[in-house]
C-alpha atoms as a PDB file:
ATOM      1  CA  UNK A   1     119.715-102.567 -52.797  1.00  0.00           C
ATOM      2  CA  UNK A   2     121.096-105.528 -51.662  1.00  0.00           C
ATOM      3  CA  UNK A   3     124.506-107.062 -52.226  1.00  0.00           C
ATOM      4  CA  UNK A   4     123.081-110.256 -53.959  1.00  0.00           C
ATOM      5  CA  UNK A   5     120.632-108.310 -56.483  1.00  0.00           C
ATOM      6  CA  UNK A   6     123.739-106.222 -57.587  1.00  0.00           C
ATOM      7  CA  UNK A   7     125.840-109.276 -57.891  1.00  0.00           C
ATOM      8  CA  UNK A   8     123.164-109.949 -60.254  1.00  0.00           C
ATOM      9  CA  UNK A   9     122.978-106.739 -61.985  1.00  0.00           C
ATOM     10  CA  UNK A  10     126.644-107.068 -62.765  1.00  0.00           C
ATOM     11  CA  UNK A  11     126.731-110.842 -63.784  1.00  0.00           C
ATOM     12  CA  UNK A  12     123.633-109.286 -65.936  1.00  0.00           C
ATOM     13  CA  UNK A  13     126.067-106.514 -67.260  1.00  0.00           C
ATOM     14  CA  UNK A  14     128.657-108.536 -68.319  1.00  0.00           C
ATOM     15  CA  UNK A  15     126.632-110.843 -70.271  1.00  0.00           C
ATOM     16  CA  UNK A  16     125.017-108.275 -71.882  1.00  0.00           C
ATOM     17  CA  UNK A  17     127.693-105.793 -73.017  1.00  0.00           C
ATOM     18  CA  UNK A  18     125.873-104.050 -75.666  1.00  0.00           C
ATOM     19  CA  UNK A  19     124.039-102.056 -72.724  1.00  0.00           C
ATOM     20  CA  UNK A  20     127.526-100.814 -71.540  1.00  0.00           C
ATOM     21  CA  UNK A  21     128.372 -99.506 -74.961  1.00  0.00           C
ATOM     22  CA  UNK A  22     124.887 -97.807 -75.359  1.00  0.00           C
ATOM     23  CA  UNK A  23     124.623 -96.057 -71.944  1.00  0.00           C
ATOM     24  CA  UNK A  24     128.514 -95.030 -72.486  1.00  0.00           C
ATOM     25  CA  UNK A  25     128.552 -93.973 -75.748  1.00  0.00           C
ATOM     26  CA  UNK A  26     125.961 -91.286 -74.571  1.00  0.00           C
ATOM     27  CA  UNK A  27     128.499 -89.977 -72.268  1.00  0.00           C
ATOM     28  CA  UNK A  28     131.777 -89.750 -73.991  1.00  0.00           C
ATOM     29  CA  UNK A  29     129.795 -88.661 -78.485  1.00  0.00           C
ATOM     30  CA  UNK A  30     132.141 -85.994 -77.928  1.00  0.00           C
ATOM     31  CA  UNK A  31     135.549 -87.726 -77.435  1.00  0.00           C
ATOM     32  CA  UNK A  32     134.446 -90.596 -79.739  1.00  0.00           C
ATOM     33  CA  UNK A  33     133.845 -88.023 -82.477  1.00  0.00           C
ATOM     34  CA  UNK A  34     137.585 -86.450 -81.734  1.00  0.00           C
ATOM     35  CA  UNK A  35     139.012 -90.105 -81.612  1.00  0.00           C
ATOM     36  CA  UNK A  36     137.290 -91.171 -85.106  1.00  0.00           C
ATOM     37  CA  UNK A  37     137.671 -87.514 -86.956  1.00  0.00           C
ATOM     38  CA  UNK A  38     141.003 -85.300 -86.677  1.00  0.00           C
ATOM     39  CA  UNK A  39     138.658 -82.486 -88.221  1.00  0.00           C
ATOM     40  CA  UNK A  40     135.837 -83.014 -85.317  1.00  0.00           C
ATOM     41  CA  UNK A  41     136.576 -79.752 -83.921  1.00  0.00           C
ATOM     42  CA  UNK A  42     136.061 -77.794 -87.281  1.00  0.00           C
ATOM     43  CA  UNK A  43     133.146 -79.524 -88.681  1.00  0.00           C
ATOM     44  CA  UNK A  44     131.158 -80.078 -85.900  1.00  0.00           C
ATOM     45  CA  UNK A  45     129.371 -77.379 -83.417  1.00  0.00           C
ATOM     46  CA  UNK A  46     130.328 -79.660 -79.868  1.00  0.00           C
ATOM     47  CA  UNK A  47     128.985 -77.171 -78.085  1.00  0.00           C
ATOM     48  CA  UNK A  48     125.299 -77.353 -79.314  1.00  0.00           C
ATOM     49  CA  UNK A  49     125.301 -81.127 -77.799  1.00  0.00           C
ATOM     50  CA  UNK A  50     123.866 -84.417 -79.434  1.00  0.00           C
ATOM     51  CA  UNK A  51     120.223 -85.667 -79.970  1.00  0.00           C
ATOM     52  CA  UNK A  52     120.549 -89.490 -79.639  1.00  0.00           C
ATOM     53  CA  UNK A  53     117.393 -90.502 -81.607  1.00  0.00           C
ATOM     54  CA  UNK A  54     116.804 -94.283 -80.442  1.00  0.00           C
ATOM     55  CA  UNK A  55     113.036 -94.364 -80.921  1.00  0.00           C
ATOM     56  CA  UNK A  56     113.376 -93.046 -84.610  1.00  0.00           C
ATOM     57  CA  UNK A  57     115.832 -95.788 -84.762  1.00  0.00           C
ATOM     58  CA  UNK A  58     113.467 -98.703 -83.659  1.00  0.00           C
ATOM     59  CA  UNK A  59     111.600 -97.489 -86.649  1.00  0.00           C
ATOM     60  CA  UNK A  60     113.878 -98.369 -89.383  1.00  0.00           C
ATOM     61  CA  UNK A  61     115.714-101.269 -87.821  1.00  0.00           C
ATOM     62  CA  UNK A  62     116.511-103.404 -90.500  1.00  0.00           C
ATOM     63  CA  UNK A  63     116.878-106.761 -88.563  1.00  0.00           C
ATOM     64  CA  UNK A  64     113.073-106.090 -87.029  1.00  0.00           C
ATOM     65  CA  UNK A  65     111.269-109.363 -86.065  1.00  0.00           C
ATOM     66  CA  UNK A  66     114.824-111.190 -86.640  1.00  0.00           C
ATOM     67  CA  UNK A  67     117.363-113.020 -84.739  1.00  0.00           C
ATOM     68  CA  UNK A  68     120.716-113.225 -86.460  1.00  0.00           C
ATOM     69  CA  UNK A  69     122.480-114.190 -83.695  1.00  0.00           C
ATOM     70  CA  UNK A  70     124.632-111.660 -83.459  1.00  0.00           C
ATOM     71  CA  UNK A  71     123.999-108.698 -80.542  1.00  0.00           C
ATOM     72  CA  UNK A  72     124.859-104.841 -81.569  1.00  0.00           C
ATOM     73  CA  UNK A  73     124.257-101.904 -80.598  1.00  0.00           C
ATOM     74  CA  UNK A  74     122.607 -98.914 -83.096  1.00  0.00           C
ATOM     75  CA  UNK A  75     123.111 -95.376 -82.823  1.00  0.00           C
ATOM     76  CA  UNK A  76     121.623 -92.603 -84.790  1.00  0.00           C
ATOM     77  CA  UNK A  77     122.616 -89.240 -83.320  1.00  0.00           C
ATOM     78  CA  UNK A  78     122.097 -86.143 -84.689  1.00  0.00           C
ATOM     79  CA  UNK A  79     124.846 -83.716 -84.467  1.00  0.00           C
ATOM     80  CA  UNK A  80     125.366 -80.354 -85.767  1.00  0.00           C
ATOM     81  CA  UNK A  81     127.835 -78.313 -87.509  1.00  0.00           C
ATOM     82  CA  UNK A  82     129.708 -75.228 -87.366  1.00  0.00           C
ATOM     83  CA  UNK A  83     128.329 -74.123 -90.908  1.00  0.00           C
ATOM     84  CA  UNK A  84     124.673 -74.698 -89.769  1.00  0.00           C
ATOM     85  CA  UNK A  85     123.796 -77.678 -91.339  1.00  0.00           C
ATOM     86  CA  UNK A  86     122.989 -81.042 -88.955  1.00  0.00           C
ATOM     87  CA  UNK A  87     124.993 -83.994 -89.281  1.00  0.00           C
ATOM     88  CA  UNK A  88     123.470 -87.653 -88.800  1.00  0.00           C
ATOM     89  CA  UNK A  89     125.745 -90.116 -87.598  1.00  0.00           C
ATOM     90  CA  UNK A  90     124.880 -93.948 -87.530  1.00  0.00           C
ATOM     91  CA  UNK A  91     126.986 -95.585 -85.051  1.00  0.00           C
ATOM     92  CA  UNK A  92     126.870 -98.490 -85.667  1.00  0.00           C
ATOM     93  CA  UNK A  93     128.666-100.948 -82.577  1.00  0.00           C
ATOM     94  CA  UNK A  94     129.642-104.815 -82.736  1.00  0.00           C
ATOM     95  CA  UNK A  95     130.161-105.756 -79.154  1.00  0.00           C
ATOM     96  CA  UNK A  96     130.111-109.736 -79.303  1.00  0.00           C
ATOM     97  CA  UNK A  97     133.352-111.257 -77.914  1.00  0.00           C
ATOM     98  CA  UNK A  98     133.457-113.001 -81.855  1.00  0.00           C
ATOM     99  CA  UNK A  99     131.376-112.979 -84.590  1.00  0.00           C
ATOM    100  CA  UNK A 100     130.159-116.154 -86.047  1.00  0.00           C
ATOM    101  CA  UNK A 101     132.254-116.983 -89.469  1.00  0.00           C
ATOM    102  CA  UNK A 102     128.552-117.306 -91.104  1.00  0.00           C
ATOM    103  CA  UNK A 103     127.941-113.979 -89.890  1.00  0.00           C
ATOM    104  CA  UNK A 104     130.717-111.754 -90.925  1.00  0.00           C
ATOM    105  CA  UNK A 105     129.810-111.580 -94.603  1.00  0.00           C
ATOM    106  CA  UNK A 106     125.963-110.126 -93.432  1.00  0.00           C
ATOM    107  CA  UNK A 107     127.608-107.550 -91.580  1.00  0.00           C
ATOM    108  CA  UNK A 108     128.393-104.907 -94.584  1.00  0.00           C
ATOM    109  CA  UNK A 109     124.853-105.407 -95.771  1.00  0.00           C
ATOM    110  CA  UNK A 110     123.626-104.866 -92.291  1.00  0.00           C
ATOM    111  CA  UNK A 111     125.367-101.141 -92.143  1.00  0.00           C
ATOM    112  CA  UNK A 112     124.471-100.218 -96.007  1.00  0.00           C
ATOM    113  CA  UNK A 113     120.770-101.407 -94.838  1.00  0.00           C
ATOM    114  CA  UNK A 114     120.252 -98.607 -92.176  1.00  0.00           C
ATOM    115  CA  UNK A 115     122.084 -96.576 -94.423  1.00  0.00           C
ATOM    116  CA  UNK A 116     119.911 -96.194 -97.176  1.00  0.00           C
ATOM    117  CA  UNK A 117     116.638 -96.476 -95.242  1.00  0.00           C
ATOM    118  CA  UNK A 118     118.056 -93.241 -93.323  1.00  0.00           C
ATOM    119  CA  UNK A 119     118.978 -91.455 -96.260  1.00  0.00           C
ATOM    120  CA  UNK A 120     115.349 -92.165 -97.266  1.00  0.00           C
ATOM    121  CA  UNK A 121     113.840 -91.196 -94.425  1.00  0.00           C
ATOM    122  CA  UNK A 122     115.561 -88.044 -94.049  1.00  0.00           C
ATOM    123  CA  UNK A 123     117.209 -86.638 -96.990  1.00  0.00           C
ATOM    124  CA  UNK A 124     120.681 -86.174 -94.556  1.00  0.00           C
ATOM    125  CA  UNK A 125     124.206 -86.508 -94.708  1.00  0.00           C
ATOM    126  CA  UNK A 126     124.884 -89.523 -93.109  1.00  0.00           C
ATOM    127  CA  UNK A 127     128.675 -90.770 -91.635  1.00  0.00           C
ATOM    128  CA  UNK A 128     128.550 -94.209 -90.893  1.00  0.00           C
ATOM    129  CA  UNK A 129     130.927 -95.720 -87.969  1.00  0.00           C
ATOM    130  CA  UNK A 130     131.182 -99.249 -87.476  1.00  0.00           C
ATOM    131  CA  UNK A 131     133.128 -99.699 -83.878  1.00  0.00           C
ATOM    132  CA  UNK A 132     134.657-104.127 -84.196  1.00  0.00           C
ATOM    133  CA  UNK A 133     135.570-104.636 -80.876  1.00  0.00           C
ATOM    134  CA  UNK A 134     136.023-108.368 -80.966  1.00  0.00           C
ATOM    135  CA  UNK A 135     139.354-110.408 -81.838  1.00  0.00           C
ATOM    136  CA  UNK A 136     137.888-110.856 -85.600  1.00  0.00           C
ATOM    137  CA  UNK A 137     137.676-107.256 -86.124  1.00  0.00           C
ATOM    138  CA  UNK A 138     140.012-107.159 -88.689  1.00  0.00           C
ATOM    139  CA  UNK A 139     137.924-110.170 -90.705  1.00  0.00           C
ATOM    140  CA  UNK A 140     134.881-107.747 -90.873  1.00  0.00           C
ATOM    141  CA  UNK A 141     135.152-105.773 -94.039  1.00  0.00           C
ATOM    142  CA  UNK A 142     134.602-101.797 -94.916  1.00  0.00           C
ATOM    143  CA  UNK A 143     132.325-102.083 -97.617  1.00  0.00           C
ATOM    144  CA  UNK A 144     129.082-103.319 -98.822  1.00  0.00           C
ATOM    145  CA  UNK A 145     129.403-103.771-102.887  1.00  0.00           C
ATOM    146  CA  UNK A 146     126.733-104.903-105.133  1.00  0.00           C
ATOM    147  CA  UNK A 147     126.826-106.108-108.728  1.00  0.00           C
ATOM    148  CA  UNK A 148     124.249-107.269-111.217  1.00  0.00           C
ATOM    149  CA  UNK A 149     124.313-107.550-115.300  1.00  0.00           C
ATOM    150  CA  UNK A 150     125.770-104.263-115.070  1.00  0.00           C
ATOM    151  CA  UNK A 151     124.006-102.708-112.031  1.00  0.00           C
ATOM    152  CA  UNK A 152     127.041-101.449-109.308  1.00  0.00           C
ATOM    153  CA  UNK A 153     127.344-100.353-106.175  1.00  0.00           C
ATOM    154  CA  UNK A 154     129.950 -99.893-103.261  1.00  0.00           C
ATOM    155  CA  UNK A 155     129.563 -98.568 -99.662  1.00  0.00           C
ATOM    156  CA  UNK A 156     131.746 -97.733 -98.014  1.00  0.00           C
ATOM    157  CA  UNK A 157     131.763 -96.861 -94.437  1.00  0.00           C
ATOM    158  CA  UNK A 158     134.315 -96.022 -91.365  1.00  0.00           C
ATOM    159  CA  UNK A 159     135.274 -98.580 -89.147  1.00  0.00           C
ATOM    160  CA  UNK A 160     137.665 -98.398 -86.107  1.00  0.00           C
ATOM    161  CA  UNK A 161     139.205-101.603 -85.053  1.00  0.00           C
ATOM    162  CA  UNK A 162     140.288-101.210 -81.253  1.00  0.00           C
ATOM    163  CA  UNK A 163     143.260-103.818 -82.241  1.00  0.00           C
ATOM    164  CA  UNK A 164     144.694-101.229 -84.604  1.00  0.00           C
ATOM    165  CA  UNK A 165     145.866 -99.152 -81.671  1.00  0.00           C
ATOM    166  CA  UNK A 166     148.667 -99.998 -79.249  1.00  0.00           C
ATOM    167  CA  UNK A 167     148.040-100.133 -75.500  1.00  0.00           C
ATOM    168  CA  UNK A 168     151.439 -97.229 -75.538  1.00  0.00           C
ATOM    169  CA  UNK A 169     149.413 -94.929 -78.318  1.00  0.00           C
ATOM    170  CA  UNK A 170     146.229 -95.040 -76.510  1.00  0.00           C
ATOM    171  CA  UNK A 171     147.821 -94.621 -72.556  1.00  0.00           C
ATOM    172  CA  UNK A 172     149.803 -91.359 -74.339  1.00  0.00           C
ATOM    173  CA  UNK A 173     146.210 -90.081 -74.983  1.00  0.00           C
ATOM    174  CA  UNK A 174     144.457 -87.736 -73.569  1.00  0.00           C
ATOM    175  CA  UNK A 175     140.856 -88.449 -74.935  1.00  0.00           C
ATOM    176  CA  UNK A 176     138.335 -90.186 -72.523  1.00  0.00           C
ATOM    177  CA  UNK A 177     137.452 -92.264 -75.566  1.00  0.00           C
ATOM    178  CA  UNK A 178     141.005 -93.338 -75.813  1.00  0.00           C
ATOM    179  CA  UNK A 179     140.762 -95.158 -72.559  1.00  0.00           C
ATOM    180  CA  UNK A 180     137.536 -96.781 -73.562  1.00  0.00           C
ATOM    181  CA  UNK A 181     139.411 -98.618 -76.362  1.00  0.00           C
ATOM    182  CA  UNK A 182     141.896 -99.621 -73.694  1.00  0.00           C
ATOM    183  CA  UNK A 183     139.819-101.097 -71.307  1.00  0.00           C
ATOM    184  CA  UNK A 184     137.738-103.054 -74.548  1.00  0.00           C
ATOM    185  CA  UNK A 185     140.802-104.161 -75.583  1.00  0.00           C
ATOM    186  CA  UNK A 186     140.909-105.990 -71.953  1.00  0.00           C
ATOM    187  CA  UNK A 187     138.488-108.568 -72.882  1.00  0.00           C
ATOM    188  CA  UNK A 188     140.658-109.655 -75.453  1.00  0.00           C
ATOM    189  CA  UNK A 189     143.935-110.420 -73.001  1.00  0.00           C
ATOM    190  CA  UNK A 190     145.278-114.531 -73.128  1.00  0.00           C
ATOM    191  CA  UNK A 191     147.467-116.564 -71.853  1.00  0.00           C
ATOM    192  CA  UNK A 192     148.541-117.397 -68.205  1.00  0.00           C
ATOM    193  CA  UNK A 193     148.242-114.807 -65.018  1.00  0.00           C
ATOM    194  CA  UNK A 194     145.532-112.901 -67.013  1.00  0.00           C
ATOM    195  CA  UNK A 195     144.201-111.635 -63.510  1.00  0.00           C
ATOM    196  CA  UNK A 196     147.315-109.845 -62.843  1.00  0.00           C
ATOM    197  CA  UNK A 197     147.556-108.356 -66.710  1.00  0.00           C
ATOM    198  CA  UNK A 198     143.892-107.022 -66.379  1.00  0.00           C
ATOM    199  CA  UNK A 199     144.574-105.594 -62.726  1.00  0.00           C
ATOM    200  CA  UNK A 200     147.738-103.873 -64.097  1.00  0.00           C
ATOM    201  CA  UNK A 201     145.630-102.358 -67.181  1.00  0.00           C
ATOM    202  CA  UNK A 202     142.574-101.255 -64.863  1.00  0.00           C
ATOM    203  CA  UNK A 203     144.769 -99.687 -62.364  1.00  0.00           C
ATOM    204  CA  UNK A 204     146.710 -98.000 -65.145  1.00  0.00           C
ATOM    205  CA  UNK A 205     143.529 -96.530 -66.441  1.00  0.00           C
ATOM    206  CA  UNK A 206     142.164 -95.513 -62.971  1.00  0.00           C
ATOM    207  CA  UNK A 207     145.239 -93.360 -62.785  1.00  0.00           C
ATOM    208  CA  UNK A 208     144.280 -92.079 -65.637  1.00  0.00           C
ATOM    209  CA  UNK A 209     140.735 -91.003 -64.241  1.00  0.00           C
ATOM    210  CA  UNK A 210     141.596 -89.511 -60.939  1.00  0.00           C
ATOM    211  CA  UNK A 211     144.176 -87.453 -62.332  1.00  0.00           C
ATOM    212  CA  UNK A 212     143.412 -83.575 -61.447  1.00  0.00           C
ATOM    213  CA  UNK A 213     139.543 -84.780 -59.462  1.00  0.00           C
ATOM    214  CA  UNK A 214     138.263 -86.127 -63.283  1.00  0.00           C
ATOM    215  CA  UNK A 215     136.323 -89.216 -61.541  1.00  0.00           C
ATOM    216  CA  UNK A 216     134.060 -86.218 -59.747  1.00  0.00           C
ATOM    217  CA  UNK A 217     132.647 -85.696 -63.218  1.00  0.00           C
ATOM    218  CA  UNK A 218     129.574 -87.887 -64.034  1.00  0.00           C
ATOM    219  CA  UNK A 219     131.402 -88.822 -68.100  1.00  0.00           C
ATOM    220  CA  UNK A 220     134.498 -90.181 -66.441  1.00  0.00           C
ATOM    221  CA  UNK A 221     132.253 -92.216 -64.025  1.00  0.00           C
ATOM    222  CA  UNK A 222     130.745 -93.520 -67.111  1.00  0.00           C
ATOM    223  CA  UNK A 223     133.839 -94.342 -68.221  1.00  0.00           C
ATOM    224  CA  UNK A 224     135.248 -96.210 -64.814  1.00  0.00           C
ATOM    225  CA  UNK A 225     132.049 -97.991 -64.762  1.00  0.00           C
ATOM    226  CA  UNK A 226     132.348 -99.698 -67.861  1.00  0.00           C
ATOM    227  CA  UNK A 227     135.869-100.709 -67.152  1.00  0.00           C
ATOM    228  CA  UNK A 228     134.707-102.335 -63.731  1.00  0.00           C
ATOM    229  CA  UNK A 229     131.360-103.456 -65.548  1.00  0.00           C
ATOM    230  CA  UNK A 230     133.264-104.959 -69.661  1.00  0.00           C
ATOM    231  CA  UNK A 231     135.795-107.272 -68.066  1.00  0.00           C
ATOM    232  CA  UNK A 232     136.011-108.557 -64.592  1.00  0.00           C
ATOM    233  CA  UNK A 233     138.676-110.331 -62.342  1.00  0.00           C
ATOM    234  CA  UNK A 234     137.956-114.179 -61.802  1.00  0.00           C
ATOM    235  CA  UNK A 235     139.707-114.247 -58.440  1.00  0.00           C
ATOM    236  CA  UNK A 236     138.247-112.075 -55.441  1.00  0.00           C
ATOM    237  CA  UNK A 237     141.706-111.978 -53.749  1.00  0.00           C
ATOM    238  CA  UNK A 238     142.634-109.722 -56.916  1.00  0.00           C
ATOM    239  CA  UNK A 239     139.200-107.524 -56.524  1.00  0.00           C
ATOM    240  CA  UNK A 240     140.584-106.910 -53.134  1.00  0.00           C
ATOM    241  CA  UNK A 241     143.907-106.462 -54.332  1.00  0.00           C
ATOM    242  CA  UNK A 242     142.339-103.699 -56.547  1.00  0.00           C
ATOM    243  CA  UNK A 243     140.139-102.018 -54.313  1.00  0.00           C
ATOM    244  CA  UNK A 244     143.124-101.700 -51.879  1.00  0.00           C
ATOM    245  CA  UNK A 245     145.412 -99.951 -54.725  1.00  0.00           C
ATOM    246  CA  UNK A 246     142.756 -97.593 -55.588  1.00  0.00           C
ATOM    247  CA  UNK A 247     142.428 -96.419 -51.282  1.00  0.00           C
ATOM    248  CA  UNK A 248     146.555 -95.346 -51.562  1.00  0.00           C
ATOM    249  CA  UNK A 249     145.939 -94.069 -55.308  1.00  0.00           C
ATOM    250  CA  UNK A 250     142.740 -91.760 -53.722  1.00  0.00           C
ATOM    251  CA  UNK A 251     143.711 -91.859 -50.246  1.00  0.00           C
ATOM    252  CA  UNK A 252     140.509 -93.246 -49.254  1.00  0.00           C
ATOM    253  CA  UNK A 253     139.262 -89.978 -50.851  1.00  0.00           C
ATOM    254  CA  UNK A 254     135.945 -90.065 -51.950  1.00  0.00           C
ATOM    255  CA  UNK A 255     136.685 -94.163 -53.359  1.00  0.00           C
ATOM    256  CA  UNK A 256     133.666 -95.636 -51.820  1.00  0.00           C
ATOM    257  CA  UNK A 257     131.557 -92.781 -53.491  1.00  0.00           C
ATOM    258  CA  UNK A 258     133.164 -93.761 -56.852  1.00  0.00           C
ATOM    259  CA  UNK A 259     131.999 -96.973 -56.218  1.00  0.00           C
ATOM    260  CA  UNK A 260     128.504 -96.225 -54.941  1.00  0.00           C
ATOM    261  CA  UNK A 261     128.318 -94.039 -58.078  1.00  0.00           C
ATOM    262  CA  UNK A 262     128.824 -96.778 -60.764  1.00  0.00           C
ATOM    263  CA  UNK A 263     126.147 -99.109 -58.526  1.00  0.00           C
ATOM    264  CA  UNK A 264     123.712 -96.652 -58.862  1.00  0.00           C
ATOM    265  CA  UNK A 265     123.989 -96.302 -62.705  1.00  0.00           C
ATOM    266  CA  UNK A 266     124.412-100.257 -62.956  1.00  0.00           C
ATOM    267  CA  UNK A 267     120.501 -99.830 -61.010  1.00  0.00           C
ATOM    268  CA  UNK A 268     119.400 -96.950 -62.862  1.00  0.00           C
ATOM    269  CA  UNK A 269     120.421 -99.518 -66.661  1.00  0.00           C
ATOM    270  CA  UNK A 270     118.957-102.420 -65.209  1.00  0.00           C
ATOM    271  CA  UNK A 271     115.336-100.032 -64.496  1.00  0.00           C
ATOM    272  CA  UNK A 272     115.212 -99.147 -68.088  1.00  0.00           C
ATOM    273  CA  UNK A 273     115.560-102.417 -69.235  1.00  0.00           C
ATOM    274  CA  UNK A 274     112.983-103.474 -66.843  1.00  0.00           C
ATOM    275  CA  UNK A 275     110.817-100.822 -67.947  1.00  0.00           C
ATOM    276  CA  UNK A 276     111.343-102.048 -71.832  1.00  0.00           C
ATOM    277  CA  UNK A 277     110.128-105.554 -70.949  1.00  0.00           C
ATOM    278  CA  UNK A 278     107.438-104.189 -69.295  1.00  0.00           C
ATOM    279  CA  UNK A 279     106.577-102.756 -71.920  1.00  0.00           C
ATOM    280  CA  UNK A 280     106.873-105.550 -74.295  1.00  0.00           C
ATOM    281  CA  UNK A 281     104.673-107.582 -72.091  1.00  0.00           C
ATOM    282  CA  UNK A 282     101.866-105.342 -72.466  1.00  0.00           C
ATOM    283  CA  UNK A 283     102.218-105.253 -76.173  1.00  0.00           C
ATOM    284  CA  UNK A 284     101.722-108.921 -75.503  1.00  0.00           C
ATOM    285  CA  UNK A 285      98.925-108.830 -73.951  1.00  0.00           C
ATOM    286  CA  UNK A 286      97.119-106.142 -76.128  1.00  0.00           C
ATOM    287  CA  UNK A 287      98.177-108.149 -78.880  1.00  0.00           C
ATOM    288  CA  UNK A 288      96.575-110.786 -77.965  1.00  0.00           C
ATOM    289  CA  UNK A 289      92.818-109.079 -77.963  1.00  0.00           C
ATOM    290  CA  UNK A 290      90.694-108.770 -81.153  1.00  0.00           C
ATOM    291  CA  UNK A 291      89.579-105.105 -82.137  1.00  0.00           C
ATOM    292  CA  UNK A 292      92.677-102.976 -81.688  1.00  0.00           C
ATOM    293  CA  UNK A 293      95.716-101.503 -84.331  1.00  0.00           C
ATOM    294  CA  UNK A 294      99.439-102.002 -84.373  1.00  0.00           C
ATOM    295  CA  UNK A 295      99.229 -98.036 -84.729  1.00  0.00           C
ATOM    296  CA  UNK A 296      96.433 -98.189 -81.333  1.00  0.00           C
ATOM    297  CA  UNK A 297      98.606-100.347 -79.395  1.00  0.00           C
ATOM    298  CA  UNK A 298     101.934 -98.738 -79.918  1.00  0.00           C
ATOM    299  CA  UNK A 299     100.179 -95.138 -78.634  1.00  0.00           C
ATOM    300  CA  UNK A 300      98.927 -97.030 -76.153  1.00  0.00           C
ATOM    301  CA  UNK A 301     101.955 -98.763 -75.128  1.00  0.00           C
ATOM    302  CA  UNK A 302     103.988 -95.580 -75.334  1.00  0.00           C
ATOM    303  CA  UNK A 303     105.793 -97.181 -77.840  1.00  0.00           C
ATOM    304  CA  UNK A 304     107.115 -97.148 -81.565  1.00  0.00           C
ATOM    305  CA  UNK A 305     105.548 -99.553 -84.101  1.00  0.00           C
ATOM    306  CA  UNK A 306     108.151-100.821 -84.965  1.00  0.00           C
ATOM    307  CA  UNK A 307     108.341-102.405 -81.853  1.00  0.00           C
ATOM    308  CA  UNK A 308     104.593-103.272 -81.818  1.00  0.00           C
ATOM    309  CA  UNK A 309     105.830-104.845 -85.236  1.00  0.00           C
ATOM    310  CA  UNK A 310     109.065-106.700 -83.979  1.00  0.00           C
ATOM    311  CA  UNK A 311     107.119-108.749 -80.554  1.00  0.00           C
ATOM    312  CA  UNK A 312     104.166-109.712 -83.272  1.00  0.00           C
ATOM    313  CA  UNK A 313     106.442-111.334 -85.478  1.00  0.00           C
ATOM    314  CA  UNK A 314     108.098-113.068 -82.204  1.00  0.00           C
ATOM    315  CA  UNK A 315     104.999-114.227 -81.332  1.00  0.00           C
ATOM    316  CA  UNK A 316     104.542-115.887 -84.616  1.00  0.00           C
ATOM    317  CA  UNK A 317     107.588-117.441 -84.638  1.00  0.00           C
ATOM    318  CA  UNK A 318     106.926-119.346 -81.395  1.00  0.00           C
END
């Protein structure tokens, strides 16, 4: 692939973030469940692995056919635990840069909306996780509460606000998740010289990576790649700078494979995506003949109804 189309896949990346979360968060459940639960390791059976359910997702999205102007990523995973039982955890991500003041009061309803239609659906435990990664984090409440002539409610729900943890507390950590938070929380640098800031933090959590061979393992490639891919240097004297600090931190060892690696999953995102709109353009055009079901085209389509659902009512509302 050439070097212009993956200029483009990473100009594509950064403006969409909300694909970095999703593709990482597949990679490092594990250490997000550690970071988010001190208990992780007694209630849940790691070892039995995750079933990230995205197409029984699309079918309960409560923001279907809308656009609220506000981009997140959704996450229902099912994850087991050590007494037997299965655990279903809505993840529930805000990656904008900042969340419209209009917006921030729709965002507890938002997470007590999947949460009930869930426990509907399925009849499961449910932990709810709501990851504010943006400066307004800590203007996004915890709760969704309801009251009517004597009707209450109040939902409550976790939330983990990268600015409530030092750059010193999460550097100390040994959790791959840990470094995650650090490199989010290098979107939100300001002031002057922030090239020189954000080349200091990368390299600090490259270190972190190559310690003891850890890049050779495909997570903590994951995890490299969204530092390179969430926040980039403006300058390309500094990318230089960095690429040179990384060939005496490696050696030369194996860097240009590191690098080669994160292209190739930056190609491998961008085909899925391609393959969704693809997919959405054939609803399209099945939609548009006489004689066939929602229920028809999505089998036909390969895909859920709700998403047959979602490009109709787009097409109505052009």
């Amino acid at each position: 692939m050439g070097g212009n189309l993956l200029a483009r896949i990473k100009t594509y990346l950064m403006g969409h973030k909300d694909i970095l979360w999703k593709g990482l968060l597949e990679w490092v459940f594990e250490d997000f469940l550690r970071f988010v639960f001190a208990d992780a390791e007694k209630v849940f059976d790691l070892e039995k692995g995750f079933d990230f359910m995205d197409k029984e997702l699309a079918e309960i999205d409560p923001e279907a056919g809308k656009n609220a102007g506000v981009r997140y990523v959704d996450k229902l995973v099912k994850v087991y635990r050590k007494n037997g039982g299965e655990e279903w955890m809505l993840v529930h991500v805000e990656v904008q840069d900042k969340t419209r003041a209009k917006d921030r009061p729709f965002f507890p309803e938002r997470m007590f909306r999947y949460f009930y239609r869930c426990f509907d659906r399925y009849q499961k435990p449910i932990a709810a996780i709501a990851i504010l990664c943006g400066p307004d984090g800590k203007q996004l409440y915890d709760r969704f509460n309801y009251e009517f002539m004597g009707t209450r409610l109040q939902y409550s729900y976790n939330t983990l606000c990268i600015l409530d943890y030092s750059d010193e507390q999460l550097g100390r950590s040994s959790n791959p998740f840990s470094w995650v938070v650090l490199a989010a929380k290098q979107a939100l640098l300001k002031g002057k010289k922030l090239d020189d800031k954000l080349l200091e933090g990368k390299l600090f959590i490259f270190r972190k990576l190559w310690e003891d061979g850890l890049l050779e393992k495909r997570k903590l490639q994951a995890v490299f790649r969204f530092l390179e891919r969430y926040v980039q240097f403006e300058k390309k004297e500094t990318i230089r700078k960095f690429r040179r600090e990384i060939d005496e931190i490696t050696h030369k060892k194996n860097a240009m494979d590191i690098f080669e690696q994160i292209a190739e999953m930056d190609r491998e995102e961008v085909r899925k995506e391609e393959r969704k709109k693809l997919s959405r353009d054939f609803v399209r055009r099945l939609l548009a003949r006489n004689g066939m079901t929602l229920q028809e085209i999505a089998s036909l389509a390969g895909v859920s109804l709700a998403e047959v659902k979602r490009v109709k009512t787009r097409i109505k509302a052009k």
